[in-house]
PDB file of N, CA and C in Angstrom:
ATOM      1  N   UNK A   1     134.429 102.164  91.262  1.00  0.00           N
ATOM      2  CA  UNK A   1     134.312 102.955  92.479  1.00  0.00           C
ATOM      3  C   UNK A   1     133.028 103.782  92.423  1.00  0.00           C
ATOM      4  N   UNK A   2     132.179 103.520  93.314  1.00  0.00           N
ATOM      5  CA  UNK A   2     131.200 104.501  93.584  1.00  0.00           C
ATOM      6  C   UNK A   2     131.467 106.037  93.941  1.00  0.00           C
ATOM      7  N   UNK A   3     130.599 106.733  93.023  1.00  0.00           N
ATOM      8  CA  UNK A   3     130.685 108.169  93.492  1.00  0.00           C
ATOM      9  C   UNK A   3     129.899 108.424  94.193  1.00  0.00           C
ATOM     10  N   UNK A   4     130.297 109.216  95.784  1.00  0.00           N
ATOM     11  CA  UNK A   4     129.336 109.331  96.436  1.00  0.00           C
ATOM     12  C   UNK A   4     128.476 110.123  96.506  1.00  0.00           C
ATOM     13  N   UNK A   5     128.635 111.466  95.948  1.00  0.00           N
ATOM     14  CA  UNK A   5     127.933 112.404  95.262  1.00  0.00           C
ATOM     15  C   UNK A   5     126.423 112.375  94.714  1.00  0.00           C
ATOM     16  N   UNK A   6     126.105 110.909  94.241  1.00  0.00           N
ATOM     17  CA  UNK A   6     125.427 110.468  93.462  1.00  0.00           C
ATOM     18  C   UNK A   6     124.206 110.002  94.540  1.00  0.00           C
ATOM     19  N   UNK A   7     124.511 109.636  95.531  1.00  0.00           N
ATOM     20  CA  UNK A   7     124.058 109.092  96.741  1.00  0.00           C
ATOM     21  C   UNK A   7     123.739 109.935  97.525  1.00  0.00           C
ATOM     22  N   UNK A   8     123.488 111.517  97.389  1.00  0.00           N
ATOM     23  CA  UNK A   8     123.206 112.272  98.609  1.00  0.00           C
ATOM     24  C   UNK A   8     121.190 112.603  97.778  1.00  0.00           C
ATOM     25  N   UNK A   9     121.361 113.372  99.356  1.00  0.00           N
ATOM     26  CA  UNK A   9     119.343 114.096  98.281  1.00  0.00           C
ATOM     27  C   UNK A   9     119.405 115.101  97.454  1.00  0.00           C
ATOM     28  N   UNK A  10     118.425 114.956  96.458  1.00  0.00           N
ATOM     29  CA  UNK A  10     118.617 115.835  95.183  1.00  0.00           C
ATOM     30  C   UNK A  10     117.417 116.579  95.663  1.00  0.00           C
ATOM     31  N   UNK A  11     117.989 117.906  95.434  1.00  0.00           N
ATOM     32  CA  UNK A  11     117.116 119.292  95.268  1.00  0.00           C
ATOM     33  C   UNK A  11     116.552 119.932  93.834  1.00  0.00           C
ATOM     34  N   UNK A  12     115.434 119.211  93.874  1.00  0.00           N
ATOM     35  CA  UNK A  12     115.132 120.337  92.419  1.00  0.00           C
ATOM     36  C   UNK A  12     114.588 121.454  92.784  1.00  0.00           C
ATOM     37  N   UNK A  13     115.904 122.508  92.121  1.00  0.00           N
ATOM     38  CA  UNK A  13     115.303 124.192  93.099  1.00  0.00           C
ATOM     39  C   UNK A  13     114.119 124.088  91.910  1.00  0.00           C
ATOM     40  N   UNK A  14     113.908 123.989  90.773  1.00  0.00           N
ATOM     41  CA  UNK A  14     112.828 124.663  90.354  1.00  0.00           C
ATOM     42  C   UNK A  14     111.833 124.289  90.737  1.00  0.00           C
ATOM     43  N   UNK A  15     111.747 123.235  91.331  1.00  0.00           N
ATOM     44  CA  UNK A  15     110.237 122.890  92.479  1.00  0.00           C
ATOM     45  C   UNK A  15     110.127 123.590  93.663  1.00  0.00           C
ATOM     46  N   UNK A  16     111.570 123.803  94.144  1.00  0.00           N
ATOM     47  CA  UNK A  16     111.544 124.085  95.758  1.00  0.00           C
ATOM     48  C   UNK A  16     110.981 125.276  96.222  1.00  0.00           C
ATOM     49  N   UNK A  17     110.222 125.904  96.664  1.00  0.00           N
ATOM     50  CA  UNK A  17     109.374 126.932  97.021  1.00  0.00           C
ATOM     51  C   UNK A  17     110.266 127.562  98.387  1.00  0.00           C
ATOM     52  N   UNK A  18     111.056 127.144  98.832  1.00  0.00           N
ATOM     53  CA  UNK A  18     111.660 127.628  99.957  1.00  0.00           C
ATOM     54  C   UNK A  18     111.011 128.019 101.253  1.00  0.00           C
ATOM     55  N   UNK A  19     110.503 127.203 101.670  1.00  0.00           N
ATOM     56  CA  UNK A  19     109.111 126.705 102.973  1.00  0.00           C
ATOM     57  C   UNK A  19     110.490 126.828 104.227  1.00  0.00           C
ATOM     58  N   UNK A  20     110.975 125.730 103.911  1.00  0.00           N
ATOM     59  CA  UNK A  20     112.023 125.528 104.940  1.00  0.00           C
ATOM     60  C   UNK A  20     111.918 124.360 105.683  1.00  0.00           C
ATOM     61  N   UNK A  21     111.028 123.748 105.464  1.00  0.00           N
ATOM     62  CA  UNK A  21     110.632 122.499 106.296  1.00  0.00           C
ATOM     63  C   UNK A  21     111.723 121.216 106.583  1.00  0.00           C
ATOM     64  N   UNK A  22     112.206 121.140 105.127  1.00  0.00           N
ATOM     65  CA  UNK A  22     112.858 120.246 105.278  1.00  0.00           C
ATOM     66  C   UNK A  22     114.311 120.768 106.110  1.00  0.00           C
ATOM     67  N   UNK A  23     114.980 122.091 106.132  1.00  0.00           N
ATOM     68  CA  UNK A  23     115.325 122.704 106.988  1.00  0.00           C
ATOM     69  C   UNK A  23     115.943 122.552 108.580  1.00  0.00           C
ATOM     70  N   UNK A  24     114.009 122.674 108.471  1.00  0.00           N
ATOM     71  CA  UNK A  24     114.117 122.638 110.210  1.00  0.00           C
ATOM     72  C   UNK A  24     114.031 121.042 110.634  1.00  0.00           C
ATOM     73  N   UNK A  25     113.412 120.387 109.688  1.00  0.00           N
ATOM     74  CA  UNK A  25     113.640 118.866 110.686  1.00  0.00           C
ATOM     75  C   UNK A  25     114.784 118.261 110.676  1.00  0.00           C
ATOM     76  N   UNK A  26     115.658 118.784 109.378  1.00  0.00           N
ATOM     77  CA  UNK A  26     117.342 117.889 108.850  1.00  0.00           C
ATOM     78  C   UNK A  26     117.557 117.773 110.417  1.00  0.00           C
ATOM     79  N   UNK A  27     118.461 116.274 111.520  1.00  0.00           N
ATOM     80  CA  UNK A  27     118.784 116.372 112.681  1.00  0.00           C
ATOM     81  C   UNK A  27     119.908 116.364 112.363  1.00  0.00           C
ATOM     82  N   UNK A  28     120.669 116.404 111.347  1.00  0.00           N
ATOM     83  CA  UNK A  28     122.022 116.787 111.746  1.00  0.00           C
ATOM     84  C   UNK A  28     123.256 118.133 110.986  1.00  0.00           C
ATOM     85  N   UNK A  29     121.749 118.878 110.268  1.00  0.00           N
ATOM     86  CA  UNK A  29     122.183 120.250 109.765  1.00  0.00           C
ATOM     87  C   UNK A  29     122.790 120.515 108.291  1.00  0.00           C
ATOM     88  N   UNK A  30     122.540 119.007 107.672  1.00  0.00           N
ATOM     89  CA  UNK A  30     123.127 119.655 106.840  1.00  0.00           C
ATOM     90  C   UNK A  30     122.392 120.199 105.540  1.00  0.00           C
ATOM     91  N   UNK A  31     121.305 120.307 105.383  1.00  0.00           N
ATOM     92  CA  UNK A  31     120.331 120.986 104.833  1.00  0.00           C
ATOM     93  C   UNK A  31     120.403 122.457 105.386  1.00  0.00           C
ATOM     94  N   UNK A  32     121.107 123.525 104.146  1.00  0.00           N
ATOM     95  CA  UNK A  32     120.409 124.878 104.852  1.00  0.00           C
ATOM     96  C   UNK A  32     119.859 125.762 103.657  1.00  0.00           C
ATOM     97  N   UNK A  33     120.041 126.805 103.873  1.00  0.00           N
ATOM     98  CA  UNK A  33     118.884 128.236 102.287  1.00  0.00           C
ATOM     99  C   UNK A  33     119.982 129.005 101.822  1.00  0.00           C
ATOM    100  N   UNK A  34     119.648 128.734 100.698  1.00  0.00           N
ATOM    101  CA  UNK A  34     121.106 129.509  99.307  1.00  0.00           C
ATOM    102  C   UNK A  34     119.579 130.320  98.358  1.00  0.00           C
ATOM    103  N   UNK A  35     120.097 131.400  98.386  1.00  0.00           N
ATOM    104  CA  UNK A  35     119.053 132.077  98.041  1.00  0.00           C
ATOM    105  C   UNK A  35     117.437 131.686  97.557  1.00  0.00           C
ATOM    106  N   UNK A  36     117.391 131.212  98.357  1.00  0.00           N
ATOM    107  CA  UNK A  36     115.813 131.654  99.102  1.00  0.00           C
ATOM    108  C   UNK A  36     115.577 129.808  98.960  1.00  0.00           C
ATOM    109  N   UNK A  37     116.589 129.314  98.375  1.00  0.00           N
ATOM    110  CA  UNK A  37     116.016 127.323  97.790  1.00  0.00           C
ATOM    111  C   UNK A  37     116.667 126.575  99.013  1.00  0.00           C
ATOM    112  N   UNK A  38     115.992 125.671  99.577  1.00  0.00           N
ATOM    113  CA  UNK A  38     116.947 124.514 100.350  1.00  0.00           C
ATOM    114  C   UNK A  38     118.331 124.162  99.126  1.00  0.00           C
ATOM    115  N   UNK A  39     119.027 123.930 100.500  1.00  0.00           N
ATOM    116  CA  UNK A  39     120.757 123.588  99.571  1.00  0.00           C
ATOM    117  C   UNK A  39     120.978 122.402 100.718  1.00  0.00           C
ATOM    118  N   UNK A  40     121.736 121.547 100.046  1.00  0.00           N
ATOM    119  CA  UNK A  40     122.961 120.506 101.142  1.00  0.00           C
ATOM    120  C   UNK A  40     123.643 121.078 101.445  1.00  0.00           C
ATOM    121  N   UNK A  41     123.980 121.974 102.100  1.00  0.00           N
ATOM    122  CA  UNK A  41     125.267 122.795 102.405  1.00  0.00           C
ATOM    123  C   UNK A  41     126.259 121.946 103.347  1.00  0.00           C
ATOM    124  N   UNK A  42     126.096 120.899 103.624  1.00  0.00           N
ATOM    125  CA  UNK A  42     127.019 120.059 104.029  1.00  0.00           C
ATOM    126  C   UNK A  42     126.396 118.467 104.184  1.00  0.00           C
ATOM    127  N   UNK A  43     127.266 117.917 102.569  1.00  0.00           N
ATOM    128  CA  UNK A  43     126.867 117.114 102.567  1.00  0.00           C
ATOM    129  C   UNK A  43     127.740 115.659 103.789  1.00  0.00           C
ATOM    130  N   UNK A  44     128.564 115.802 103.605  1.00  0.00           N
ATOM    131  CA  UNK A  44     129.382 115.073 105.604  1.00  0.00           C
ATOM    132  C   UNK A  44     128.710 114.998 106.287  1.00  0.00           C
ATOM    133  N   UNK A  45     127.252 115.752 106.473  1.00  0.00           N
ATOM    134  CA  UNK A  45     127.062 115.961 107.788  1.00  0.00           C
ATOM    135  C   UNK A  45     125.431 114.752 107.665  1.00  0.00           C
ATOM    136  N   UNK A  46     125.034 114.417 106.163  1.00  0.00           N
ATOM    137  CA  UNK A  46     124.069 113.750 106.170  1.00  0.00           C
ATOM    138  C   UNK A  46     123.964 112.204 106.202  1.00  0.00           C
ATOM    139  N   UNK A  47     123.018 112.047 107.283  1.00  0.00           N
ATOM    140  CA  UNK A  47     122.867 110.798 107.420  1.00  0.00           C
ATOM    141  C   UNK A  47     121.844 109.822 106.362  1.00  0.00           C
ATOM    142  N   UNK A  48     120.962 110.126 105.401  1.00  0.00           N
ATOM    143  CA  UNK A  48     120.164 109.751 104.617  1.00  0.00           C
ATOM    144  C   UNK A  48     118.989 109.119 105.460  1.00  0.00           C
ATOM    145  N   UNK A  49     118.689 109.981 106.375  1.00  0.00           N
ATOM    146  CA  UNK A  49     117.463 109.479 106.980  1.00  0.00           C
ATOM    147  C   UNK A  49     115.906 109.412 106.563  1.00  0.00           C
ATOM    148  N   UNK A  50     116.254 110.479 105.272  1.00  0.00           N
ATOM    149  CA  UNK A  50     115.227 110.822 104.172  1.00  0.00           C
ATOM    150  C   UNK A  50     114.131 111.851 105.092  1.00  0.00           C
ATOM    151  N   UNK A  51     114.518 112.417 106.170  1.00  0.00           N
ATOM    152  CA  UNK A  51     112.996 113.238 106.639  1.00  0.00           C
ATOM    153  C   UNK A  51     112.931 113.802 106.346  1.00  0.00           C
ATOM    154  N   UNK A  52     113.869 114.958 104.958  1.00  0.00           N
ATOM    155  CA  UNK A  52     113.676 115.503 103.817  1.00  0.00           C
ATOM    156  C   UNK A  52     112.825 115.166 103.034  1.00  0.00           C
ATOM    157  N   UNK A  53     113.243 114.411 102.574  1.00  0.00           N
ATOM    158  CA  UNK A  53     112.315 114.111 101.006  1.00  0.00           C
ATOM    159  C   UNK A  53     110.751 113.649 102.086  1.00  0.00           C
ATOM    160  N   UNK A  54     110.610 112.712 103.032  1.00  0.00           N
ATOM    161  CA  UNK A  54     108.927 112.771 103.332  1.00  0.00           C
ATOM    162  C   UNK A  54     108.101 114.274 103.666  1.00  0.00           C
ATOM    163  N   UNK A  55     109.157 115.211 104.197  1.00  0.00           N
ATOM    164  CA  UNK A  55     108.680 116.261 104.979  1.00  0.00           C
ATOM    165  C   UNK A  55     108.335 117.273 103.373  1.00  0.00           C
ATOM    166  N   UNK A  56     108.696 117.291 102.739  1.00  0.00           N
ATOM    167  CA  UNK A  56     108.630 118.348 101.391  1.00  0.00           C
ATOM    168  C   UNK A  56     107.445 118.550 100.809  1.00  0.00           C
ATOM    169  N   UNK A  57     106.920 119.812 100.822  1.00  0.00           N
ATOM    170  CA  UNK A  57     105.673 120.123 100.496  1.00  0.00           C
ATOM    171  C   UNK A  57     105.017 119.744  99.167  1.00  0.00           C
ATOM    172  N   UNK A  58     106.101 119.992  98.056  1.00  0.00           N
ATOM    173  CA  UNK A  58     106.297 119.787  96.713  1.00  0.00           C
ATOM    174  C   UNK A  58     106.958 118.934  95.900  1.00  0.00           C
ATOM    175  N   UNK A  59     107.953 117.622  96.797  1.00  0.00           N
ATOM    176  CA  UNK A  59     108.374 116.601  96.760  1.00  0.00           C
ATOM    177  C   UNK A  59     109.500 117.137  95.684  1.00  0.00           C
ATOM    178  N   UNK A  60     110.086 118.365  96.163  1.00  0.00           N
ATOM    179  CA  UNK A  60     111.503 118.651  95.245  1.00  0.00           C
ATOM    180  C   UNK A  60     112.410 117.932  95.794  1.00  0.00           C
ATOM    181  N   UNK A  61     112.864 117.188  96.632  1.00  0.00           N
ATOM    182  CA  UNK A  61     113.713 116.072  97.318  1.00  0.00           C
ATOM    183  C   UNK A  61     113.710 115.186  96.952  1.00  0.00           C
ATOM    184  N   UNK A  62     114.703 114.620  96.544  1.00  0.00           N
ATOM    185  CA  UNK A  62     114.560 112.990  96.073  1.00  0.00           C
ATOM    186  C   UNK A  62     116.049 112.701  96.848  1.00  0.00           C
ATOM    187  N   UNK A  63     115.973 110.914  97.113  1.00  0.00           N
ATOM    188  CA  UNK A  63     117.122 110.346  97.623  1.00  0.00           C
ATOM    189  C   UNK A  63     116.785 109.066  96.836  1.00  0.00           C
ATOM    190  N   UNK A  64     118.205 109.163  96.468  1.00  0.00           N
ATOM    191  CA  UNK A  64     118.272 108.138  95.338  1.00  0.00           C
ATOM    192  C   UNK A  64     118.864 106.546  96.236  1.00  0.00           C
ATOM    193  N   UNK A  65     118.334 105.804  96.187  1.00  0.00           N
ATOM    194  CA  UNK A  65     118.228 104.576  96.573  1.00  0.00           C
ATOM    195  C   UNK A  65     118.889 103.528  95.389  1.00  0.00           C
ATOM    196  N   UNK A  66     119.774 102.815  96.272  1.00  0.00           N
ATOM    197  CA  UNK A  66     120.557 101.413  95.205  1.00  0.00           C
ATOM    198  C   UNK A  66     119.783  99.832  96.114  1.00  0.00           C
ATOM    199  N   UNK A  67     119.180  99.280  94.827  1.00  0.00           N
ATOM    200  CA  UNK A  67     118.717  98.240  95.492  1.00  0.00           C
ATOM    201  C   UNK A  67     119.519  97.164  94.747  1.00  0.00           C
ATOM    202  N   UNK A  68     119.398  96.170  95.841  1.00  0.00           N
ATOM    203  CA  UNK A  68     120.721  95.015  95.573  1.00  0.00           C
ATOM    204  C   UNK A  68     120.482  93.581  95.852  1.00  0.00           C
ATOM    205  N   UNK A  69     120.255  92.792  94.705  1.00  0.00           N
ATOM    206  CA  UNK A  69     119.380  91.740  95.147  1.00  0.00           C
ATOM    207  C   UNK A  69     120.477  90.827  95.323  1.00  0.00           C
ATOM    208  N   UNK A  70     120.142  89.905  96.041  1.00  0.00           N
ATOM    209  CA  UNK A  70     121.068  88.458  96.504  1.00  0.00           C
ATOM    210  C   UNK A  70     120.706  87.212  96.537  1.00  0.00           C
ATOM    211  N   UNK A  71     121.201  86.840  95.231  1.00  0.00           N
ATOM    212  CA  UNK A  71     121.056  85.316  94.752  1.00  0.00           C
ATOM    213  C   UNK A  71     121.602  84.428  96.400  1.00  0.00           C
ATOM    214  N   UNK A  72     120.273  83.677  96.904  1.00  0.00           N
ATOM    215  CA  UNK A  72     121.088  82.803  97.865  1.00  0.00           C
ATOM    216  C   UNK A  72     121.400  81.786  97.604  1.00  0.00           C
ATOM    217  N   UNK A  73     120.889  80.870  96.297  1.00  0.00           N
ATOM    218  CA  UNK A  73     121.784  80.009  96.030  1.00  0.00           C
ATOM    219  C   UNK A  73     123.609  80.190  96.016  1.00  0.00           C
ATOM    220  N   UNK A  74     123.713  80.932  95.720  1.00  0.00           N
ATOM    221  CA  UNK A  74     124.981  81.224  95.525  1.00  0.00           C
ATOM    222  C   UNK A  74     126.044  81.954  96.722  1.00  0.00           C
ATOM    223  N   UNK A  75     125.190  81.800  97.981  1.00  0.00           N
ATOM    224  CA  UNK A  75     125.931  82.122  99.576  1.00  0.00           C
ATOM    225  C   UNK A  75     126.715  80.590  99.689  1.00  0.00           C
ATOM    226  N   UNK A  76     127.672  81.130 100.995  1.00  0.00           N
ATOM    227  CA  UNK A  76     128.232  79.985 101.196  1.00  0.00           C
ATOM    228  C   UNK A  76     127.693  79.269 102.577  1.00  0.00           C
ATOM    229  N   UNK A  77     127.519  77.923 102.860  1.00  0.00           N
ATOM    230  CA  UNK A  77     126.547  77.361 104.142  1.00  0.00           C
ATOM    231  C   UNK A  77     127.651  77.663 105.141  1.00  0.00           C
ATOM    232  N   UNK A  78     127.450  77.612 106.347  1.00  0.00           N
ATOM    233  CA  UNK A  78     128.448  77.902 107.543  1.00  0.00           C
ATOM    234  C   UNK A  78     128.219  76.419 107.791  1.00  0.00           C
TER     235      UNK A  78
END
Protein backbone atom coordinates (compact mmCIF):
# COMPACT_ATOMS: atom_id res chain seq x y z
CA UNK A 1 0.00 0.00 0.00
CA UNK A 2 1.21 3.32 -0.89
CA UNK A 3 1.61 6.01 1.64
CA UNK A 4 0.27 8.98 0.54
CA UNK A 5 2.08 11.24 2.65
CA UNK A 6 5.08 10.49 0.74
CA UNK A 7 3.51 11.95 -2.41
CA UNK A 8 2.66 15.46 -1.28
CA UNK A 9 5.44 18.69 -1.70
CA UNK A 10 8.25 18.74 0.59
CA UNK A 11 9.17 21.92 2.38
CA UNK A 12 12.62 22.34 3.41
CA UNK A 13 11.99 25.14 6.08
CA UNK A 14 15.68 25.51 6.40
CA UNK A 15 15.78 26.83 2.85
CA UNK A 16 12.45 28.49 2.96
CA UNK A 17 12.92 32.23 3.45
CA UNK A 18 9.20 32.84 3.83
CA UNK A 19 8.60 35.14 0.54
CA UNK A 20 5.21 33.68 0.26
CA UNK A 21 5.10 33.12 -3.29
CA UNK A 22 4.41 29.87 -3.41
CA UNK A 23 1.50 30.95 -1.09
CA UNK A 24 -0.14 33.16 -3.15
CA UNK A 25 -0.18 31.16 -6.42
CA UNK A 26 -1.22 27.52 -4.49
CA UNK A 27 -5.06 27.58 -6.58
CA UNK A 28 -6.48 25.57 -4.24
CA UNK A 29 -5.09 26.81 -0.71
CA UNK A 30 -3.51 24.45 0.60
CA UNK A 31 -0.16 25.92 1.07
CA UNK A 32 -0.23 28.48 4.01
CA UNK A 33 2.70 30.31 6.88
CA UNK A 34 3.49 28.44 10.25
CA UNK A 35 5.79 30.69 11.69
CA UNK A 36 7.11 32.75 9.29
CA UNK A 37 7.98 29.12 6.73
CA UNK A 38 5.44 27.98 3.98
CA UNK A 39 3.53 24.83 5.53
CA UNK A 40 0.90 22.31 3.65
CA UNK A 41 -1.57 23.15 5.96
CA UNK A 42 -3.94 21.14 4.08
CA UNK A 43 -2.74 18.55 2.44
CA UNK A 44 -6.68 17.27 0.85
CA UNK A 45 -6.80 20.24 -0.60
CA UNK A 46 -3.61 19.66 -3.05
CA UNK A 47 -3.76 18.99 -6.40
CA UNK A 48 0.13 18.45 -7.31
CA UNK A 49 0.12 20.95 -9.90
CA UNK A 50 3.71 21.72 -8.79
CA UNK A 51 3.31 25.80 -9.18
CA UNK A 52 4.98 25.54 -5.91
CA UNK A 53 8.00 24.00 -6.40
CA UNK A 54 8.47 26.16 -10.12
CA UNK A 55 7.39 29.43 -8.35
CA UNK A 56 10.12 29.08 -5.25
CA UNK A 57 12.74 31.49 -5.01
CA UNK A 58 15.18 29.06 -3.30
CA UNK A 59 13.79 25.80 -4.66
CA UNK A 60 12.87 24.65 -0.90
CA UNK A 61 9.86 22.71 -2.63
CA UNK A 62 10.25 19.57 -3.96
CA UNK A 63 7.40 17.13 -5.33
CA UNK A 64 8.37 13.89 -5.41
CA UNK A 65 7.47 12.16 -8.63
CA UNK A 66 6.98 8.07 -9.23
CA UNK A 67 7.98 7.14 -12.65
CA UNK A 68 6.60 3.91 -14.09
CA UNK A 69 7.81 2.28 -17.02
CA UNK A 70 5.68 -0.19 -19.22
CA UNK A 71 7.02 -3.13 -20.81
CA UNK A 72 4.65 -3.29 -24.03
CA UNK A 73 5.58 -6.44 -24.97
CA UNK A 74 3.86 -7.69 -22.24
CA UNK A 75 0.18 -5.64 -22.86
CA UNK A 76 -2.55 -7.56 -24.02
CA UNK A 77 -3.66 -6.91 -28.11
CA UNK A 78 -7.47 -5.96 -28.24
Amino acid sequence: MMDHANWMPRIAHSICIGCGECIALCPTGALGQREGKANLIAPSLCTYCAACESVCPVNAIELPYLVVLVNSSHREES
